[in-house]
C-alpha atoms as a PDB file:
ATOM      1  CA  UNK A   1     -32.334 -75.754 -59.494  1.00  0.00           C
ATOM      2  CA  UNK A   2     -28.860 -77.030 -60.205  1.00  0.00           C
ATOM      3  CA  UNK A   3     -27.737 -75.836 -57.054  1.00  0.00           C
ATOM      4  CA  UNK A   4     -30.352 -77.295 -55.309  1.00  0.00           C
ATOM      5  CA  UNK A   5     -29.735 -80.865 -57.037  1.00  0.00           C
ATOM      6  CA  UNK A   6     -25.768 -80.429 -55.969  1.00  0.00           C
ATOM      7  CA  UNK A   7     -26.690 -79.669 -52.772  1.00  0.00           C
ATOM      8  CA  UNK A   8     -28.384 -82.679 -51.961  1.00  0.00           C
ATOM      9  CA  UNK A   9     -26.190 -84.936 -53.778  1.00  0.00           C
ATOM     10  CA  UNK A  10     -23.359 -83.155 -51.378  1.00  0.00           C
ATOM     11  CA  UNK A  11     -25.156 -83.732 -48.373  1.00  0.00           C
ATOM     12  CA  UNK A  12     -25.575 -87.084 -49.136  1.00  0.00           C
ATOM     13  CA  UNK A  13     -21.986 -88.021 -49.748  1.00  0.00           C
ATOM     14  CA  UNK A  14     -20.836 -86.020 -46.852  1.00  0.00           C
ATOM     15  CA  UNK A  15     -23.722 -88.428 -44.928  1.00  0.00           C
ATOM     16  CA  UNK A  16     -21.508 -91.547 -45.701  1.00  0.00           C
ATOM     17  CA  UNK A  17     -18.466 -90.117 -45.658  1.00  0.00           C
ATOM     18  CA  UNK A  18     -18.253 -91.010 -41.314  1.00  0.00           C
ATOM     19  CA  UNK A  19     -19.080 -94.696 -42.328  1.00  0.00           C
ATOM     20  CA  UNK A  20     -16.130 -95.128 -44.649  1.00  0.00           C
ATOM     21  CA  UNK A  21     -14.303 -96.959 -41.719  1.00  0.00           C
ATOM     22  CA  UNK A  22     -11.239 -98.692 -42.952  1.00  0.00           C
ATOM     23  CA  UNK A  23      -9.611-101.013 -39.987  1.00  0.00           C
ATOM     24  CA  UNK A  24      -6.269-102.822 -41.159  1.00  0.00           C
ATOM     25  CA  UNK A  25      -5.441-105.621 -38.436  1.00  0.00           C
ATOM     26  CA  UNK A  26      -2.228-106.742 -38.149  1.00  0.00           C
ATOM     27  CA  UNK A  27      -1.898-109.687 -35.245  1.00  0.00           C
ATOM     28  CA  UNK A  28       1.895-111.147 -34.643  1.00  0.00           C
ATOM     29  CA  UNK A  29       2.289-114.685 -36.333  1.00  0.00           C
ATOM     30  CA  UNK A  30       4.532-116.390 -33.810  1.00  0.00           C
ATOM     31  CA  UNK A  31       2.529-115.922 -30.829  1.00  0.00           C
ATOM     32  CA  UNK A  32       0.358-118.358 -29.037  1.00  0.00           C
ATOM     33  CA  UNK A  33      -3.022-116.221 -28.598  1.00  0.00           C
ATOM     34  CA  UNK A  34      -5.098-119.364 -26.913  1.00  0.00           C
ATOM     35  CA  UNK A  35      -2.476-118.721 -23.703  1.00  0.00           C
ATOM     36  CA  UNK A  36      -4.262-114.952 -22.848  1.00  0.00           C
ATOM     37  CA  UNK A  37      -7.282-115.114 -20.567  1.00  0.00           C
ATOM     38  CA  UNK A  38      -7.536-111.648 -18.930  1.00  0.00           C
ATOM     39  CA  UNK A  39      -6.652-108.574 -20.155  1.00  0.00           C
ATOM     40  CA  UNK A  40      -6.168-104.599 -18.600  1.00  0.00           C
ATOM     41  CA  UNK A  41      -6.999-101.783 -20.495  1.00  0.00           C
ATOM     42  CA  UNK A  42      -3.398 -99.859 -19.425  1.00  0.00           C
ATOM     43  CA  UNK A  43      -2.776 -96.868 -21.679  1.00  0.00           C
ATOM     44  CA  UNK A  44      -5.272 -94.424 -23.098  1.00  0.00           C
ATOM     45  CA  UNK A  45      -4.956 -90.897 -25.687  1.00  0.00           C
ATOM     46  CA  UNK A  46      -7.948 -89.449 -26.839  1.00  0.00           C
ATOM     47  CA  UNK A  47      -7.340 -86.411 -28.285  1.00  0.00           C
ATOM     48  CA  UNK A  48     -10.529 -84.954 -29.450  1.00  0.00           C
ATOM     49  CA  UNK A  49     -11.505 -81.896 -31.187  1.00  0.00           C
ATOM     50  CA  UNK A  50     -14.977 -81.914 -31.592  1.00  0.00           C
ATOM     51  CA  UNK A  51     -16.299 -78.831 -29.397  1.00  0.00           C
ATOM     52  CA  UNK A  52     -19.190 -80.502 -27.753  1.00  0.00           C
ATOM     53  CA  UNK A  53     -17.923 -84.005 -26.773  1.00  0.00           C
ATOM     54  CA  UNK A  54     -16.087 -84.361 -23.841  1.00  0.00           C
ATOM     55  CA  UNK A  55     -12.652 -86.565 -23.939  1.00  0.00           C
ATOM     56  CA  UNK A  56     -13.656 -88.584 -20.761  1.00  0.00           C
ATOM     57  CA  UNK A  57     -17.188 -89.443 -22.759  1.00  0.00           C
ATOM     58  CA  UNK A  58     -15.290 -90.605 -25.989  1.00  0.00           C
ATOM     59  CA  UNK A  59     -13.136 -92.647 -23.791  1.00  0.00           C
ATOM     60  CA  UNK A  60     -16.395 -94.101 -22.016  1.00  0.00           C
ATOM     61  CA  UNK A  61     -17.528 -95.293 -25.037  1.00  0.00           C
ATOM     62  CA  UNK A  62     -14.134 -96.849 -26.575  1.00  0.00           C
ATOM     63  CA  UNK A  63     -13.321 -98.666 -23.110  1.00  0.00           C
ATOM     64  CA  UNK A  64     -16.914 -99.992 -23.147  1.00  0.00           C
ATOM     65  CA  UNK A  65     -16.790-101.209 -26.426  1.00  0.00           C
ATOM     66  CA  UNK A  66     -13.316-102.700 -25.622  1.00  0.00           C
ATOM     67  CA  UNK A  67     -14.443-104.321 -23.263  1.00  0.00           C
ATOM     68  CA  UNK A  68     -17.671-105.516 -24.524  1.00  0.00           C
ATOM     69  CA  UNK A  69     -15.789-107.503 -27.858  1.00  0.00           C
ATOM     70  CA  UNK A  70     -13.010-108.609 -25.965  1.00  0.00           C
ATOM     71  CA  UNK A  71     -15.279-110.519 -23.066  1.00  0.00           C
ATOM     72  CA  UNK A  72     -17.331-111.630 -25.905  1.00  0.00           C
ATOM     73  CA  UNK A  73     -13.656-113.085 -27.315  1.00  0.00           C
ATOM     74  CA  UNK A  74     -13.522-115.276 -23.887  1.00  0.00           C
ATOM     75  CA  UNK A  75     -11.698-112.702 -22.198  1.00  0.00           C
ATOM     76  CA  UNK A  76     -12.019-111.722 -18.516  1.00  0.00           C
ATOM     77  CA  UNK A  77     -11.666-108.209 -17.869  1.00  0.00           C
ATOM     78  CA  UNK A  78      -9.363-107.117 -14.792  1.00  0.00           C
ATOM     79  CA  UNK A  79      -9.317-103.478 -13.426  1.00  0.00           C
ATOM     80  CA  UNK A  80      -6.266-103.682 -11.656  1.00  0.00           C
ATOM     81  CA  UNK A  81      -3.347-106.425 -10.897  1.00  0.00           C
ATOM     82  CA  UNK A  82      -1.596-108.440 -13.565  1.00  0.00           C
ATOM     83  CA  UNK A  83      -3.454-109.703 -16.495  1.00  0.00           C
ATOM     84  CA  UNK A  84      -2.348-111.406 -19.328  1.00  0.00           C
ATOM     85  CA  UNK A  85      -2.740-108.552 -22.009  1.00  0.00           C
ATOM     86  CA  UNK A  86      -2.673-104.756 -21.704  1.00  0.00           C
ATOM     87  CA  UNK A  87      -4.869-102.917 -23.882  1.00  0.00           C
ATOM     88  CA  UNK A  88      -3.347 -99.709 -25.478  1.00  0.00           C
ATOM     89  CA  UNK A  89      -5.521 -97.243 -27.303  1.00  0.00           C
ATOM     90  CA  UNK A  90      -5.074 -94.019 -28.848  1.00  0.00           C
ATOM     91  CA  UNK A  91      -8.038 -91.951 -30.569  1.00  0.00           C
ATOM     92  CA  UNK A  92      -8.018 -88.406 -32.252  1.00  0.00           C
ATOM     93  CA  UNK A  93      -9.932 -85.757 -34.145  1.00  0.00           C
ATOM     94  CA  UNK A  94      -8.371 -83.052 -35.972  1.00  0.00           C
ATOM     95  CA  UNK A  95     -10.679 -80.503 -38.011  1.00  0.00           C
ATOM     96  CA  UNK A  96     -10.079 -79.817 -41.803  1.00  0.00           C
ATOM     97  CA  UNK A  97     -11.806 -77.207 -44.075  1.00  0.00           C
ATOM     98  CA  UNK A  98     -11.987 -76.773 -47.344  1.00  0.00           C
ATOM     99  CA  UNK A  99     -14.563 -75.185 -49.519  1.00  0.00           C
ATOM    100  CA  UNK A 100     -16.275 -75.957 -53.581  1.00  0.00           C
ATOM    101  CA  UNK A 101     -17.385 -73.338 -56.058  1.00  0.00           C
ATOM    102  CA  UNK A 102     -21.304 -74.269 -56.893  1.00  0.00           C
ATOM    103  CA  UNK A 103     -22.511 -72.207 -59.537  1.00  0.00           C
ATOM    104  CA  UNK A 104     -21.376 -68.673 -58.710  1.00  0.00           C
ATOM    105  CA  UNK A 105     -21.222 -68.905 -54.888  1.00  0.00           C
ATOM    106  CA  UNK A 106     -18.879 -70.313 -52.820  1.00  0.00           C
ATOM    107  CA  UNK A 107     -19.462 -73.516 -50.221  1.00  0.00           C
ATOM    108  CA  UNK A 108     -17.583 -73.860 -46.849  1.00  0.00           C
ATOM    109  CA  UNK A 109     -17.422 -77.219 -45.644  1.00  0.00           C
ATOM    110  CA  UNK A 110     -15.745 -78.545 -42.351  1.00  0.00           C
ATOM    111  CA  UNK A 111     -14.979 -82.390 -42.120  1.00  0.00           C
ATOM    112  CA  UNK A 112     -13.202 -84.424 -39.120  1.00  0.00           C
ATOM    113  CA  UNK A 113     -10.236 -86.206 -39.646  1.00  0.00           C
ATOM    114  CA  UNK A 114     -10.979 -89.458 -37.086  1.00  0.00           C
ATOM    115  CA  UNK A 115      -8.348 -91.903 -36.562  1.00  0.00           C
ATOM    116  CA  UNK A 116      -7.786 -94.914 -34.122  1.00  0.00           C
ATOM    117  CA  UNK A 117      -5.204 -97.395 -32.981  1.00  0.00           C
ATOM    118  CA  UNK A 118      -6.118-100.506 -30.825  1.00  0.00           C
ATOM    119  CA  UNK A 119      -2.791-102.665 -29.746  1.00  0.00           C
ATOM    120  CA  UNK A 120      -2.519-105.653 -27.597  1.00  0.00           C
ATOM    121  CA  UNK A 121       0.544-106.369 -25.709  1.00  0.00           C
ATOM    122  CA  UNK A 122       1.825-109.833 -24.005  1.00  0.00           C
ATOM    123  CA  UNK A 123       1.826-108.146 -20.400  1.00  0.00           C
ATOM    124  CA  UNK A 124       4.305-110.711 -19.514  1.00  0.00           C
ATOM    125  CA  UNK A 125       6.932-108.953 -22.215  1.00  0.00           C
ATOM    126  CA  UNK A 126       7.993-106.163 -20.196  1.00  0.00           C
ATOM    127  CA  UNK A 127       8.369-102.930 -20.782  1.00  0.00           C
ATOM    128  CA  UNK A 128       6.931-101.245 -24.132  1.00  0.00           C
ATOM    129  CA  UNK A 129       7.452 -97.712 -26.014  1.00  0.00           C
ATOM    130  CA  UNK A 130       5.213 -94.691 -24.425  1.00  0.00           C
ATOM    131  CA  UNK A 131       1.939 -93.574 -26.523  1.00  0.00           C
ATOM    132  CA  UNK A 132       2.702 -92.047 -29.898  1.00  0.00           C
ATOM    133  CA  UNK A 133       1.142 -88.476 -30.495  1.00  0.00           C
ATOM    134  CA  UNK A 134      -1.626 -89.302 -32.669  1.00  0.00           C
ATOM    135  CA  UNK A 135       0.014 -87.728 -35.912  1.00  0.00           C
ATOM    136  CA  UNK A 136       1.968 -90.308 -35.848  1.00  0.00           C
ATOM    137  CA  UNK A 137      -0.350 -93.073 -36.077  1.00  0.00           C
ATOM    138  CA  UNK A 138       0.821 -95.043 -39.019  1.00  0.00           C
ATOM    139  CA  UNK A 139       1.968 -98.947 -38.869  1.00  0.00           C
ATOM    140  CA  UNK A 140       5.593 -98.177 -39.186  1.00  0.00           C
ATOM    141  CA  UNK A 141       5.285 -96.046 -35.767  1.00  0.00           C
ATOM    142  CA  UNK A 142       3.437 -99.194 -34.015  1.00  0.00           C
ATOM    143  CA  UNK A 143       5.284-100.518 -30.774  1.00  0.00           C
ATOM    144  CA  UNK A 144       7.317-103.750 -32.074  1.00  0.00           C
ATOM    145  CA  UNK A 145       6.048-105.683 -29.262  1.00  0.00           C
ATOM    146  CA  UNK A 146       2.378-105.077 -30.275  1.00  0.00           C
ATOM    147  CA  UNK A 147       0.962-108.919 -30.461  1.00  0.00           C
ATOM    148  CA  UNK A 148      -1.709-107.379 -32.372  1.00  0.00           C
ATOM    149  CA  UNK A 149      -2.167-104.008 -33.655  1.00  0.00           C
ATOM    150  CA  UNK A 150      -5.266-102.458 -35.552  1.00  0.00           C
ATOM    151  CA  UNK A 151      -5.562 -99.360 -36.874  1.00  0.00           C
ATOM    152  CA  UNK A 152      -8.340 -97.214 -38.875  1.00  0.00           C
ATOM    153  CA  UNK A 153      -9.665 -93.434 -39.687  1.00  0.00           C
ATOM    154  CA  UNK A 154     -11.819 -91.827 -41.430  1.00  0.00           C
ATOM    155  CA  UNK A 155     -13.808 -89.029 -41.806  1.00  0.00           C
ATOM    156  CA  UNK A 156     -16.891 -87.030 -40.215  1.00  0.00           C
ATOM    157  CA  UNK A 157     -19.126 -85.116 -41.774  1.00  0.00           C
ATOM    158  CA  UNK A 158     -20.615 -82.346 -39.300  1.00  0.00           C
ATOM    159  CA  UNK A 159     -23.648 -84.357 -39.671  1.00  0.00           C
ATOM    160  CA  UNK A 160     -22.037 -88.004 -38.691  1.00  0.00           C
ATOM    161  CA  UNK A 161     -20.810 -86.604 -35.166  1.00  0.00           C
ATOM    162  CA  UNK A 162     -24.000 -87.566 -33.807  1.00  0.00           C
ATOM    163  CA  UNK A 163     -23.510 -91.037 -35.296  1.00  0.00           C
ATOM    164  CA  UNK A 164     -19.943 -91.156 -33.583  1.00  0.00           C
ATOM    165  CA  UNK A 165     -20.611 -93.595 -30.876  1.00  0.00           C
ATOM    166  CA  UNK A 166     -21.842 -95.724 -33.107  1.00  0.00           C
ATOM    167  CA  UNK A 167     -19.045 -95.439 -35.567  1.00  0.00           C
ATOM    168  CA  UNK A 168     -16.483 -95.755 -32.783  1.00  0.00           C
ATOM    169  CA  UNK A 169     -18.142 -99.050 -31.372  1.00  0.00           C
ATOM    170  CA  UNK A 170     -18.136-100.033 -35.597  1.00  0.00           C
ATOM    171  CA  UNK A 171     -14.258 -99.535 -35.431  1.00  0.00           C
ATOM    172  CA  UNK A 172     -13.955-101.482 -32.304  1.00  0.00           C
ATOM    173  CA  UNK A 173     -15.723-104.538 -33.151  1.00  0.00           C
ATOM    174  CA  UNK A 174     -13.863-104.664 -36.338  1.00  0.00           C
ATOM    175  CA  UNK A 175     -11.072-104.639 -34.696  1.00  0.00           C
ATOM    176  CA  UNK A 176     -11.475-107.180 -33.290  1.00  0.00           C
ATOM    177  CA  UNK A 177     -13.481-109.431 -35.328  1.00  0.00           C
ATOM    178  CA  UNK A 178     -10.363-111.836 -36.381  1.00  0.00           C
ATOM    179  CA  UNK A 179      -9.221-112.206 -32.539  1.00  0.00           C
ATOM    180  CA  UNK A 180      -7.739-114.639 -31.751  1.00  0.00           C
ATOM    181  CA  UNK A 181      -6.208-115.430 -34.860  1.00  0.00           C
ATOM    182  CA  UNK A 182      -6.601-119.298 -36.317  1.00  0.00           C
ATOM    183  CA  UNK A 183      -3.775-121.323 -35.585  1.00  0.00           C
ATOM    184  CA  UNK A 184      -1.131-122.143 -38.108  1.00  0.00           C
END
């Protein structure tokens, strides 16, 4: 019975774990964000471990859900040609496994390690860094010219990788929900 009552109470944590999404946004203070009208998605990673989900599908879903909060930010999409900001974003999976003692038996558990980086670039600024491998994903690695940079992860529970198009459009429209930024 106490394995039983573990087991659940495991499952259930391991159920929210995929909706622990922290996104830390980090927009440039000097720049005049009401000047941008259009923007390109230019530069994409997804680097995706998760056996039965193709790359091109994950990227489906992020560049629709780009473009979905950034049109409903007043922005015009454009698929090719200038625009006024390029979109760079870079998206990962890496698998981790660990295992707990419950009672006298042993439980194997595998969780994803998901993390994200959204950054928006003043297309007029010229010439920017290449994509960073996605262990490298941190703030101090972020392209200097980034006008505005977000960044999140957490993790998925083989149960939440159903739920992952929903957590990645989540992590998108949080990443966006200060955009533009208020005037100073």
């Amino acid at each position: 019975m106490r394995t039983a009552k573990f087991l659940v109470l495991a499952l259930a944590t391991c159920s929210v774990i995929g909706l622990a999404q922290r996104v830390r946004v980090n927009p440039a203070t000097a720049v005049d964000f009401s000047k941008f009208k259009t923007f390109s998605i230019r530069n994409a990673s997804v680097t995706n471990t998760i056996f039965w989900l193709s790359n091109d599908t994950v990227q489906h879903w992020l560049e629709s859900d780009i473009r979905k909060y950034l049109e409903a930010k007043g922005l015009a999409f454009v698929s090719s040609g200038p625009s006024d900001l390029d979109v760079d974003y870079h998206f990962g999976t890496g698998e981790r496994a660990g295992s707990t003692v419950v009672g006298v038996s042993e439980m194997r558990f595998h969780v994803l390690d998901a993390r994200m980086r959204i950054e928006l670039f003043d297309a007029s600024a010229g010439h920017r860094v290449p994509l960073l491998p996605l262990d490298r994903l941190s703030r101090d690695s972020g392209d200097p010219a980034a006008i505005w940079d977000a960044t999140s992860g957490w993790r998925l529970a083989p149960n939440d990788m159903p739920k992952l198009e929903s957590q990645l459009d989540h992590v998108v429209k949080e990443s966006f929900e200060g955009y533009p930024p208020r005037s100073k």
